[in-house]
N, C-alpha and C. Protein backbone atom coordinates (compact mmCIF):
# COMPACT_ATOMS: atom_id res chain seq x y z
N UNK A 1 0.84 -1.17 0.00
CA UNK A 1 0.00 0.00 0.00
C UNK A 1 0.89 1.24 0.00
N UNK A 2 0.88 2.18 -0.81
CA UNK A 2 1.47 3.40 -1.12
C UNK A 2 1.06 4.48 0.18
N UNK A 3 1.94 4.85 0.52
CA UNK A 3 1.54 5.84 1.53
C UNK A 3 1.19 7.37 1.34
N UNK A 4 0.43 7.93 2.29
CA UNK A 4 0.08 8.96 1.71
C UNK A 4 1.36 10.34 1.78
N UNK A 5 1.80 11.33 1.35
CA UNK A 5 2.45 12.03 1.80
C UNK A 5 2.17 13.35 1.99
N UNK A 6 2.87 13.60 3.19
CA UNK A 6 2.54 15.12 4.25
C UNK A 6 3.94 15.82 3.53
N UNK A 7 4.00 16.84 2.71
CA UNK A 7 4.90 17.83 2.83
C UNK A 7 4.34 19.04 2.88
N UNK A 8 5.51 20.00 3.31
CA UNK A 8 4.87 20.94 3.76
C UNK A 8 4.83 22.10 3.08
N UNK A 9 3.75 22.96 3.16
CA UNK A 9 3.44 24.15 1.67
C UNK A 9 4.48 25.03 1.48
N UNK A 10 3.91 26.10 0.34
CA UNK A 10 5.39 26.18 0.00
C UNK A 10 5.25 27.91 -0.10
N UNK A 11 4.43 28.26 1.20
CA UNK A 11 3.96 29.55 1.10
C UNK A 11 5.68 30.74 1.70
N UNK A 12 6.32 29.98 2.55
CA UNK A 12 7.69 30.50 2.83
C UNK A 12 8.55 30.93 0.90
N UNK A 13 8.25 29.68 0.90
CA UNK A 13 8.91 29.40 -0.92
C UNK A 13 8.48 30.36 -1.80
N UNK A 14 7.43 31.01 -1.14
CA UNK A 14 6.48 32.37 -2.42
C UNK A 14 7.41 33.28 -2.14
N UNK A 15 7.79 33.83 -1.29
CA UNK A 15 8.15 34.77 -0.76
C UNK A 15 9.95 34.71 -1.12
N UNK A 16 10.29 33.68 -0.92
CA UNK A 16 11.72 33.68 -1.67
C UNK A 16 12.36 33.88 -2.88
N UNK A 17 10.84 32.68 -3.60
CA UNK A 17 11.38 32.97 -4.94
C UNK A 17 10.25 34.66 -5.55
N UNK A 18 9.93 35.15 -4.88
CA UNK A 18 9.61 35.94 -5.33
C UNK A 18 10.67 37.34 -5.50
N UNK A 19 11.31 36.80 -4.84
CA UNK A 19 12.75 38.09 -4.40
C UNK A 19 13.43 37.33 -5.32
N UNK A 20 13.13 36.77 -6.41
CA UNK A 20 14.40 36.45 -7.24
C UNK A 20 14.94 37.54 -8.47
N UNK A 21 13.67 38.09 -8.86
CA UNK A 21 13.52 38.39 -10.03
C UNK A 21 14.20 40.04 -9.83
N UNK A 22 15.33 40.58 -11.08
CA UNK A 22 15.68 41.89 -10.57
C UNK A 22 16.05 42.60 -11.99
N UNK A 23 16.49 43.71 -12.08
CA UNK A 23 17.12 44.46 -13.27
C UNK A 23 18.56 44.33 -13.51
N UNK A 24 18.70 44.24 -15.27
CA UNK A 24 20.23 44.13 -15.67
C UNK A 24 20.32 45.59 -15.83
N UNK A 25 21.70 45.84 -14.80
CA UNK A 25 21.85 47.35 -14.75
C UNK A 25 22.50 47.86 -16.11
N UNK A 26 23.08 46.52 -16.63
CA UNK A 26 23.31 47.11 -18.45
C UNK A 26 22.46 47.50 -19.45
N UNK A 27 21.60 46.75 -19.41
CA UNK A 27 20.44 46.89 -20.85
C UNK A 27 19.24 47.63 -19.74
N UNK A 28 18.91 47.70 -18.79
CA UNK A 28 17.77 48.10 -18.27
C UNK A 28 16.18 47.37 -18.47
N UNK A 29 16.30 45.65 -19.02
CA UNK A 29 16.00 45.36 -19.42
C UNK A 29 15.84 44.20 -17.58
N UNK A 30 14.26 44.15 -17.55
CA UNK A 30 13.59 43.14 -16.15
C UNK A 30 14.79 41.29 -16.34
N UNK A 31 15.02 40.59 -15.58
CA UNK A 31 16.00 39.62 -15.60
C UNK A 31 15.26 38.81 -14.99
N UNK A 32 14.65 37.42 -15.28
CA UNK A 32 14.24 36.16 -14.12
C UNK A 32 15.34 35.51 -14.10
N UNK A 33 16.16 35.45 -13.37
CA UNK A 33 16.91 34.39 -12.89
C UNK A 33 16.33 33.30 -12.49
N UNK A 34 16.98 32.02 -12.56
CA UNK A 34 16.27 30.59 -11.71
C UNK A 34 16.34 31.05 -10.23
N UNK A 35 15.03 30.88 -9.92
CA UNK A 35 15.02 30.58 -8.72
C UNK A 35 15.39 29.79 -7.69
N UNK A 36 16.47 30.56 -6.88
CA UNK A 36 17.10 29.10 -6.22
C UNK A 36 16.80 29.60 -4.57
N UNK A 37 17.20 28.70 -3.81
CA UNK A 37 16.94 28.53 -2.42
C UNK A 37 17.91 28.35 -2.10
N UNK A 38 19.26 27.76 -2.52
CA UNK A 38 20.60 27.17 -1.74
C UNK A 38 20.24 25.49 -1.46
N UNK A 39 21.12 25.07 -0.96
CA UNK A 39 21.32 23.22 -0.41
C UNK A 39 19.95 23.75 0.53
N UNK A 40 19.09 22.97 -0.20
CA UNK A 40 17.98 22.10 1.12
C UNK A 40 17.40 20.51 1.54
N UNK A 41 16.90 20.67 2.66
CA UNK A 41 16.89 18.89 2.75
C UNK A 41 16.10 18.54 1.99
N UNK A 42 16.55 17.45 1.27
CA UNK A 42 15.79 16.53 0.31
C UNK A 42 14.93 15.13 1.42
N UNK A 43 13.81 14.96 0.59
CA UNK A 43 12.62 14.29 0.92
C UNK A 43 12.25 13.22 0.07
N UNK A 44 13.43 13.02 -0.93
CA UNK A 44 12.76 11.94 -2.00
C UNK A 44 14.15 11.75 -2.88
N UNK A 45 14.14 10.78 -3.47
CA UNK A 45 15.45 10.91 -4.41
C UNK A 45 14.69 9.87 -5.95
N UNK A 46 15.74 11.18 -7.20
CA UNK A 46 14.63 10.70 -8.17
C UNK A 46 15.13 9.32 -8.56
N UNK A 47 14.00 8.57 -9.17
CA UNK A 47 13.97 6.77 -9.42
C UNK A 47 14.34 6.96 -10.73
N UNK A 48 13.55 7.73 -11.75
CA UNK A 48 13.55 7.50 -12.93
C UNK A 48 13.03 8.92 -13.30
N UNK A 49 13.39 9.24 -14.94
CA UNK A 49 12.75 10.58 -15.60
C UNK A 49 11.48 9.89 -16.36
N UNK A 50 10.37 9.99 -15.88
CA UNK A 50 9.53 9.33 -17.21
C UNK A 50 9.40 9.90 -18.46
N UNK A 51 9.26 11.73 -18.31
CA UNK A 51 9.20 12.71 -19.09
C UNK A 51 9.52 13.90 -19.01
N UNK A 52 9.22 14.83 -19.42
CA UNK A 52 9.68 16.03 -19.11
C UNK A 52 8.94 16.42 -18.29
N UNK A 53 7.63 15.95 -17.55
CA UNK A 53 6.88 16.46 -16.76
C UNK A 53 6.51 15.58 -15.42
N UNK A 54 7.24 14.37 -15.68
CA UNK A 54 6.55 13.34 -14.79
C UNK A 54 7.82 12.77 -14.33
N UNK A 55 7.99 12.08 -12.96
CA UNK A 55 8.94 11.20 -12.51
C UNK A 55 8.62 10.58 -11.46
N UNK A 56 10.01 9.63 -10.99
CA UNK A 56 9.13 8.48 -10.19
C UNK A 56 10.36 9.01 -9.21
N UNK A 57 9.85 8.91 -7.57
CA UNK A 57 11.14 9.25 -6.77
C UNK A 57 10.87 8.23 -6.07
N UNK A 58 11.63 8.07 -5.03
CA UNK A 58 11.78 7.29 -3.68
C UNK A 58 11.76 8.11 -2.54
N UNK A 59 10.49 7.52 -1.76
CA UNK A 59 10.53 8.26 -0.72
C UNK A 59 10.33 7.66 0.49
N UNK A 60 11.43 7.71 1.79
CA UNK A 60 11.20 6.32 2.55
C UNK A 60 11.00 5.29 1.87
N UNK A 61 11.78 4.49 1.01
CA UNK A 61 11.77 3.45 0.82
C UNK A 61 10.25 2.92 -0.18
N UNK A 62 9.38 3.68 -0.75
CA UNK A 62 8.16 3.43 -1.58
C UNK A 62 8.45 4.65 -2.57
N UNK A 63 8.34 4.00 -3.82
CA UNK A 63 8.32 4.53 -5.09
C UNK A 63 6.69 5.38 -5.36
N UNK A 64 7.00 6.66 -5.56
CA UNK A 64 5.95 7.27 -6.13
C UNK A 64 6.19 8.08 -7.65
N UNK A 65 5.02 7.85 -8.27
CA UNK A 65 4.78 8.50 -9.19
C UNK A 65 4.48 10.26 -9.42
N UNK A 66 5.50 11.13 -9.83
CA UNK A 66 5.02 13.05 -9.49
C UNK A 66 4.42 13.46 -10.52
N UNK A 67 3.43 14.08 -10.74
CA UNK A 67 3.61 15.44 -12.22
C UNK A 67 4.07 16.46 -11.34
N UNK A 68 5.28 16.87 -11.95
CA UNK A 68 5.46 18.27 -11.89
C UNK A 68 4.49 19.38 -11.38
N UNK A 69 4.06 19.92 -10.78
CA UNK A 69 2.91 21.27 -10.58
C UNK A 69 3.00 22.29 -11.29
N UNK A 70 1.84 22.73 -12.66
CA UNK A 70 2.43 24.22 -12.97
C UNK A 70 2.84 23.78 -14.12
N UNK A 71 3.17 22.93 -14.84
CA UNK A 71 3.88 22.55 -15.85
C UNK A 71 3.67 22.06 -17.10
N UNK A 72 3.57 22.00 -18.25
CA UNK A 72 3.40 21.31 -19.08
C UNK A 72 4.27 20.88 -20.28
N UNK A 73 4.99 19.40 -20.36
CA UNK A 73 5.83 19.64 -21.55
C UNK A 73 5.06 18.64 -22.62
N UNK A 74 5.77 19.12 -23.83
CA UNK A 74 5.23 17.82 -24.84
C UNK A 74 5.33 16.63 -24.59
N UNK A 75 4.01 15.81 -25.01
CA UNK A 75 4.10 14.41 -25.07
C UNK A 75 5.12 13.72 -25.70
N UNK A 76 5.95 12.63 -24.95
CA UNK A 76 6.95 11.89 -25.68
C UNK A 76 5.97 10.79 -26.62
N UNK A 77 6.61 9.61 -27.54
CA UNK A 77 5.99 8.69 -28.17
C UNK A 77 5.33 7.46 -27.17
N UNK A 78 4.54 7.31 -27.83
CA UNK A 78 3.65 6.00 -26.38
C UNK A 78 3.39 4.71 -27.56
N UNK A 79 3.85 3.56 -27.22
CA UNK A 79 3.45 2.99 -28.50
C UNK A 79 1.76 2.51 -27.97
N UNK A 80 1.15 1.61 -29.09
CA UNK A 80 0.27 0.87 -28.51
C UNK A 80 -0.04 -0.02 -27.93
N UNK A 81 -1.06 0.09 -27.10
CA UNK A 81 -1.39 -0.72 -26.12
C UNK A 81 -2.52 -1.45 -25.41
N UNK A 82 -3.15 -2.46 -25.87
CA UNK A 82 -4.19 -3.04 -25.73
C UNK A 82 -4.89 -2.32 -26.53
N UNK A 83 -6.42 -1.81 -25.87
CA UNK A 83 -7.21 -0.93 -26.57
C UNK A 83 -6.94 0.72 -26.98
N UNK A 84 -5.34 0.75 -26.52
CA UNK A 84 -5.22 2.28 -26.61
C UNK A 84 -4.03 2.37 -27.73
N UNK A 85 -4.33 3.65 -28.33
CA UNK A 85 -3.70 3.32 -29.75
C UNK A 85 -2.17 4.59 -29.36
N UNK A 86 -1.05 3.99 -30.10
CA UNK A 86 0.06 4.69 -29.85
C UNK A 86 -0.09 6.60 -30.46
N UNK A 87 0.91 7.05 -29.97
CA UNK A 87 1.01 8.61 -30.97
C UNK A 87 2.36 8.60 -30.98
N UNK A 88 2.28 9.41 -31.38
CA UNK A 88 4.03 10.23 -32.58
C UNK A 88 4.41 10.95 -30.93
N UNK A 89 5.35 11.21 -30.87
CA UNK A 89 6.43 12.25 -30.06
C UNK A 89 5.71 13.91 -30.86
N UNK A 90 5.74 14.45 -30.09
CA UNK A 90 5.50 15.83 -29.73
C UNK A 90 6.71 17.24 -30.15
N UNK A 91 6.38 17.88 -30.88
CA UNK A 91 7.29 18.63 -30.90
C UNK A 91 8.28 19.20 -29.83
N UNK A 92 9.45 18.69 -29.84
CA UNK A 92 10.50 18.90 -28.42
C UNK A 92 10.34 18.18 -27.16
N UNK A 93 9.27 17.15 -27.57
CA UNK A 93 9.04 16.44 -26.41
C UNK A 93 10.22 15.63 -25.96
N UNK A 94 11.20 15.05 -27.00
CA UNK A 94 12.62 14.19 -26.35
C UNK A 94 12.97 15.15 -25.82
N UNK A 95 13.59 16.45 -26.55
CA UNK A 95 14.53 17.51 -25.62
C UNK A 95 14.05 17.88 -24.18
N UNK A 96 12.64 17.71 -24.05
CA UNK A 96 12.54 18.54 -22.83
C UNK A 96 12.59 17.24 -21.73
N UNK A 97 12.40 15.87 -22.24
CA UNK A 97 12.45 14.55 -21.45
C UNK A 97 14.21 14.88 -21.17
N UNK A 98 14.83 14.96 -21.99
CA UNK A 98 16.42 15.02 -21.35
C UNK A 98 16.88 15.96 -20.68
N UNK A 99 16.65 17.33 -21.31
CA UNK A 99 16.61 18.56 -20.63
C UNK A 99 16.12 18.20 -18.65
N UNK A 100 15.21 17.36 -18.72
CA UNK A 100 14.18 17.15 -17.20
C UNK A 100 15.69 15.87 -16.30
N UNK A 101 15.99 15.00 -17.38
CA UNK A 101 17.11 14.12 -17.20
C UNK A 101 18.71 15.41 -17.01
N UNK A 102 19.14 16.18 -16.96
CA UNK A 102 19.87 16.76 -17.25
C UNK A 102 20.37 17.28 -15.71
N UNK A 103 18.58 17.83 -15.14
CA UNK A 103 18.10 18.73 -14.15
C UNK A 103 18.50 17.63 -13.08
N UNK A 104 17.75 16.66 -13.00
CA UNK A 104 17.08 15.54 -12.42
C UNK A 104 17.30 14.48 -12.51
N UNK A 105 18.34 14.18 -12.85
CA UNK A 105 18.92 12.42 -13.54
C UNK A 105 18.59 11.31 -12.43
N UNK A 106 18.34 10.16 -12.46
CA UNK A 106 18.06 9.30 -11.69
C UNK A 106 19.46 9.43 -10.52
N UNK A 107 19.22 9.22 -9.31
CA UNK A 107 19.82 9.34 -8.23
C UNK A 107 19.73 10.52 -7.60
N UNK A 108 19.13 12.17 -8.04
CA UNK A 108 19.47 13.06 -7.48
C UNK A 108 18.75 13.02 -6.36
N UNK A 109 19.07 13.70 -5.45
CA UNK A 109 17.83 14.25 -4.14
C UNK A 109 17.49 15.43 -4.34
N UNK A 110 15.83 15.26 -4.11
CA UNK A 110 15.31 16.45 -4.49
C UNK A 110 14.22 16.79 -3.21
N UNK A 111 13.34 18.05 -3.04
CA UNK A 111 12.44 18.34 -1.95
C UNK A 111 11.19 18.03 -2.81
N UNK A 112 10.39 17.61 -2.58
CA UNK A 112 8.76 17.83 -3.24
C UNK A 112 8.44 18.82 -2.18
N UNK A 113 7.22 19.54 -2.72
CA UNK A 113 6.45 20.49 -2.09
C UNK A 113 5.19 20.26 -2.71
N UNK A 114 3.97 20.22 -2.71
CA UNK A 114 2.98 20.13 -2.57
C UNK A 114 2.35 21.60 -2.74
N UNK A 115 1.03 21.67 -3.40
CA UNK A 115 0.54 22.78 -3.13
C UNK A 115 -0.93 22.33 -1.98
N UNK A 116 -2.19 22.64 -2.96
CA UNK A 116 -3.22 22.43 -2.37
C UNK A 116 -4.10 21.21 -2.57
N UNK A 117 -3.84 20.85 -3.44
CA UNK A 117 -4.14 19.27 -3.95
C UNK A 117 -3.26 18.62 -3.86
N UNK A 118 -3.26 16.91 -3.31
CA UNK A 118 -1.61 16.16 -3.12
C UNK A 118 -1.65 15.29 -4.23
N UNK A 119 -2.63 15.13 -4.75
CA UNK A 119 -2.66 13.78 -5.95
C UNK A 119 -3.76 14.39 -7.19
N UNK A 120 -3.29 13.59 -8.46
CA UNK A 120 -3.93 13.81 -9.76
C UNK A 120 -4.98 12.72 -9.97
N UNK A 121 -6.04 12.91 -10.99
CA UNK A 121 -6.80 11.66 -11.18
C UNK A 121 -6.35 10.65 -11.41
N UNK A 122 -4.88 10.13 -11.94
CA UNK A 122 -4.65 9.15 -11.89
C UNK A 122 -3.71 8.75 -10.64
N UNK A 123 -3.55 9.40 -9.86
CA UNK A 123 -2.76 8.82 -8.41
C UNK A 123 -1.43 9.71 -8.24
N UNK A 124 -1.42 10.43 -8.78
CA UNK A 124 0.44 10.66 -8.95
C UNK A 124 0.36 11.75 -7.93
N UNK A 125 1.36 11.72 -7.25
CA UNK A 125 1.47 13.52 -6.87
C UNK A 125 1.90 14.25 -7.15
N UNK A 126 1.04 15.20 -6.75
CA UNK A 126 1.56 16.71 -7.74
C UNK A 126 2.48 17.62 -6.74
N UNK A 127 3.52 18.18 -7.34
CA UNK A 127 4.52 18.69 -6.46
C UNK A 127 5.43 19.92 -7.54
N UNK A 128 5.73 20.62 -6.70
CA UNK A 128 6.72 21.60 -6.88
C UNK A 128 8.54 21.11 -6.90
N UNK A 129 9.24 20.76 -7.56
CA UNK A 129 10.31 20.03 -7.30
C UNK A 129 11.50 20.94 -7.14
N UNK A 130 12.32 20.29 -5.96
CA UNK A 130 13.34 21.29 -6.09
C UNK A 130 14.69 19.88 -5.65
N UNK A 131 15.81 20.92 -6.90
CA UNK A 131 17.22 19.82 -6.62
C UNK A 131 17.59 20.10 -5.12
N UNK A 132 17.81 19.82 -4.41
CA UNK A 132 18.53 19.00 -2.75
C UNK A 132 19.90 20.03 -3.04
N UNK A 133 20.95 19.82 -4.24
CA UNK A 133 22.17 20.19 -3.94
C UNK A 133 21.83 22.12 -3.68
N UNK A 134 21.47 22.56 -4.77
CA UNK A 134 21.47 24.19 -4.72
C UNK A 134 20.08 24.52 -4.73
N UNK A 135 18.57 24.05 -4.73
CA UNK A 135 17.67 24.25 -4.87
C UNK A 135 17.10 24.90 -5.67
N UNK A 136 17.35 24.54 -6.98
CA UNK A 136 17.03 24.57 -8.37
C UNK A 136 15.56 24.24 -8.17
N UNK A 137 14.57 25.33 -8.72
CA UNK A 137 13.30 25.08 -9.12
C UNK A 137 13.23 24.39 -10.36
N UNK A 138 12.96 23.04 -10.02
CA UNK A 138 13.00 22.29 -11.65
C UNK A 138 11.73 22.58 -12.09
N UNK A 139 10.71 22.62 -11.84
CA UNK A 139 9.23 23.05 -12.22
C UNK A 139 9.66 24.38 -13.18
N UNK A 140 9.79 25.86 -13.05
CA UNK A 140 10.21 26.91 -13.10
C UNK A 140 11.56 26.64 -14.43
N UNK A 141 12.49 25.76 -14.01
CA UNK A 141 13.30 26.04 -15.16
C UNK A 141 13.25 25.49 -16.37
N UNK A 142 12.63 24.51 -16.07
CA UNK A 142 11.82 23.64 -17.62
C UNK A 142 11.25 24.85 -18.30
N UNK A 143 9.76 25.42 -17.52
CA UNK A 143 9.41 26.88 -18.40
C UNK A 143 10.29 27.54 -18.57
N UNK A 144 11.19 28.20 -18.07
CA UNK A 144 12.42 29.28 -18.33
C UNK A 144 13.32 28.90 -19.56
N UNK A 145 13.73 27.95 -19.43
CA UNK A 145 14.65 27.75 -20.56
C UNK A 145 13.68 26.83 -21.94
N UNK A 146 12.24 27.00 -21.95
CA UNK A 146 11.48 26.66 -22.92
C UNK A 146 11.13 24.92 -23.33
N UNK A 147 11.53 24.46 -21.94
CA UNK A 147 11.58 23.10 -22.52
C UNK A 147 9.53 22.58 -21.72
N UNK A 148 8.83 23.59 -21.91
CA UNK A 148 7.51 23.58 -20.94
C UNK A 148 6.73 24.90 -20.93
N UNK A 149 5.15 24.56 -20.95
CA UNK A 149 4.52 25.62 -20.92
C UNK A 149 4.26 25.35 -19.26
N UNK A 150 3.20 26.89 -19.30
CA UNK A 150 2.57 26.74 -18.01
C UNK A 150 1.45 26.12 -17.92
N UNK A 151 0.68 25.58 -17.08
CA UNK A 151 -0.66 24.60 -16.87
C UNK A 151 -0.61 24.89 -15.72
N UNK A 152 -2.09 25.74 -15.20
CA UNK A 152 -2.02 26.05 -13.54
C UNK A 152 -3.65 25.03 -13.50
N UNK A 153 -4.02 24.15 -12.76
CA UNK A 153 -5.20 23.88 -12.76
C UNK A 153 -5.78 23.87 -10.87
N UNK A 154 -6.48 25.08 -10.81
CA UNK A 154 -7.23 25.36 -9.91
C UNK A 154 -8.04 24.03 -8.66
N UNK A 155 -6.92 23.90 -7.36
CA UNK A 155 -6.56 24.94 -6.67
C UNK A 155 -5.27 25.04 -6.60
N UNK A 156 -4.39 24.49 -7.40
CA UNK A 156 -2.95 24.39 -7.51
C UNK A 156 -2.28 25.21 -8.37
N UNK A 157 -2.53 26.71 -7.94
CA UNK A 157 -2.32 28.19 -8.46
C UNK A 157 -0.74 29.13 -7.80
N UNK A 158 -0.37 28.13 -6.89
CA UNK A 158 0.51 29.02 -6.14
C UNK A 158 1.94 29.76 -6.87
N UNK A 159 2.34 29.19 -7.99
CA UNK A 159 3.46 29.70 -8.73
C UNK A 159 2.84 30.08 -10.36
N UNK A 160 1.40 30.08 -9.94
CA UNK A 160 0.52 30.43 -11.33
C UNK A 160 1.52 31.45 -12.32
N UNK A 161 1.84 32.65 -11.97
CA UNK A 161 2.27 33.71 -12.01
C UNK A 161 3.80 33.69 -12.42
N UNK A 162 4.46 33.51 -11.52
CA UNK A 162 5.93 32.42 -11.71
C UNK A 162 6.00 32.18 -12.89
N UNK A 163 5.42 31.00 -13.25
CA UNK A 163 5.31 30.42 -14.48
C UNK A 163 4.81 31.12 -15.69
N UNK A 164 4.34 31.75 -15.57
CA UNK A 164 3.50 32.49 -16.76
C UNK A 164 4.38 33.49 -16.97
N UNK A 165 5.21 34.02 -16.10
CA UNK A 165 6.46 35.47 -16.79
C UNK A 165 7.50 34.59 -17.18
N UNK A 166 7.82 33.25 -16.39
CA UNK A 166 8.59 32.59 -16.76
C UNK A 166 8.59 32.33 -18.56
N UNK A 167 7.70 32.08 -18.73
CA UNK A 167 7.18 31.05 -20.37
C UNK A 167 7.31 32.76 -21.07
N UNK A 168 6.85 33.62 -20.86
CA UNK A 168 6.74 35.24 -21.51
C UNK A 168 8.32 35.31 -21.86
N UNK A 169 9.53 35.33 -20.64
CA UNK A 169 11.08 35.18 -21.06
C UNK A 169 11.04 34.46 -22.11
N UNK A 170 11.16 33.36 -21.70
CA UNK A 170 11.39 32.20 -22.81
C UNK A 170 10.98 32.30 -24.35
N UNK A 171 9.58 32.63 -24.23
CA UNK A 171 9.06 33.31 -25.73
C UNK A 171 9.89 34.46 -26.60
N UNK A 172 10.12 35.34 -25.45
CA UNK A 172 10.78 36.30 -25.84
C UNK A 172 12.30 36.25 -26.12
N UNK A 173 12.89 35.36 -25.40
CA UNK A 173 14.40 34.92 -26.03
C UNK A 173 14.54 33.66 -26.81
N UNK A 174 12.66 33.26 -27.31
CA UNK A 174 12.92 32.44 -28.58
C UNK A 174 13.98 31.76 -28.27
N UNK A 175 13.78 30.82 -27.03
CA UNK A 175 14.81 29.43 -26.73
C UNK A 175 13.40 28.02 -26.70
N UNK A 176 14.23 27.20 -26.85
CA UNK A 176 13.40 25.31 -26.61
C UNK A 176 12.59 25.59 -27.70
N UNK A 177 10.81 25.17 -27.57
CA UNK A 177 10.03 25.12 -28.03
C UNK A 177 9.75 26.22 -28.86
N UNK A 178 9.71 27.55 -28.13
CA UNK A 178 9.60 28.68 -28.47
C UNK A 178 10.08 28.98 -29.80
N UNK A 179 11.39 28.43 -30.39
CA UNK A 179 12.15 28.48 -31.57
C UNK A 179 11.54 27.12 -32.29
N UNK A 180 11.86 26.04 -31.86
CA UNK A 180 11.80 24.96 -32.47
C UNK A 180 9.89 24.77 -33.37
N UNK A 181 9.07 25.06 -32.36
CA UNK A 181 7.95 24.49 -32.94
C UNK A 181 6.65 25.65 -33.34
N UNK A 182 7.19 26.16 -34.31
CA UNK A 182 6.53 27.24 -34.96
C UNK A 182 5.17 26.39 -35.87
């Protein structure tokens, strides 16, 4: 039996990464930096990358299934399966699966955070991910560097915003998707 998990919100985390964002005193031009936190304790360590949006960690010793919170990348290829019929790979969907492998490679330790909902209709939990070593918002830099849109689905709004200037950069410096899938 899969256990349920208690982490804790990530309303401190608003407030941090909200002090990320500042001006390049050269161009005069607004700057998102990744949002980082520094080394924090990790709560899970990742098992596997399934996709650019999904992964499996270990936590205490039971494997769970995450989506990302906030996130959306292209579908990778699925072949077929019983009654369900395969599809094609997604524009940039490998890059942003490795790009997520890059962040996140199997073995890292990472924090989940949770917003207001802990699980998706199909069981997974939904979480805010952050790397353990420097506290890399992996949620946040997938959108930033274009390898992901935003997807906020209500009540799991807390980096709504975040994400949405995040993906606006990205558009605008025409990086990942942004370039690739016109």
């Amino acid at each position: 039996m899969r256990r349920a998990l208690a982490l804790s919100g990530g309303l401190a985390l608003v407030a941090a990464l909200g002090a990320c964002d500042g001006d390049d005193a050269a161009t005069g031009a607004t700057t998102s930096p990744t949002p980082t936190l520094g080394a924090i304790e990790a709560n899970a360590v990742v098992d596997w990358v399934v996709d650019g949006d999904t992964i499996d960690v270990i936590i205490d010793g039971v494997e769970e299934r995450v989506r990302l919170t906030g996130i959306d990348t292209p579908e990778i290829a699925h072949e077929s399966s019983g009654d369900r019929p395969g599809n094609d790979a997604e524009c940039f969907a490998d890059a942003a699966h490795e790009y997520a492998r890059e962040l996140i490679d199997v073995g890292t330790p990472v924090r989940l955070e949770r917003d207001v909902v802990a699980r998706d209709d199909y069981g997974r939990l939904l979480a805010y991910v952050y790397r353990a070593s420097d506290g890399i918002f992996v949620n946040y830099e997938l959108v930033r560097q274009g390898y992901a849109t935003p997807l906020s689905i209500e009540p799991n709004t807390t980096y709504a915003e975040l994400m949405v200037d995040a993906a606006r950069d990205a558009e605008r410096d025409d990086v990942g998707l942004w370039a690739a899938c016109r």
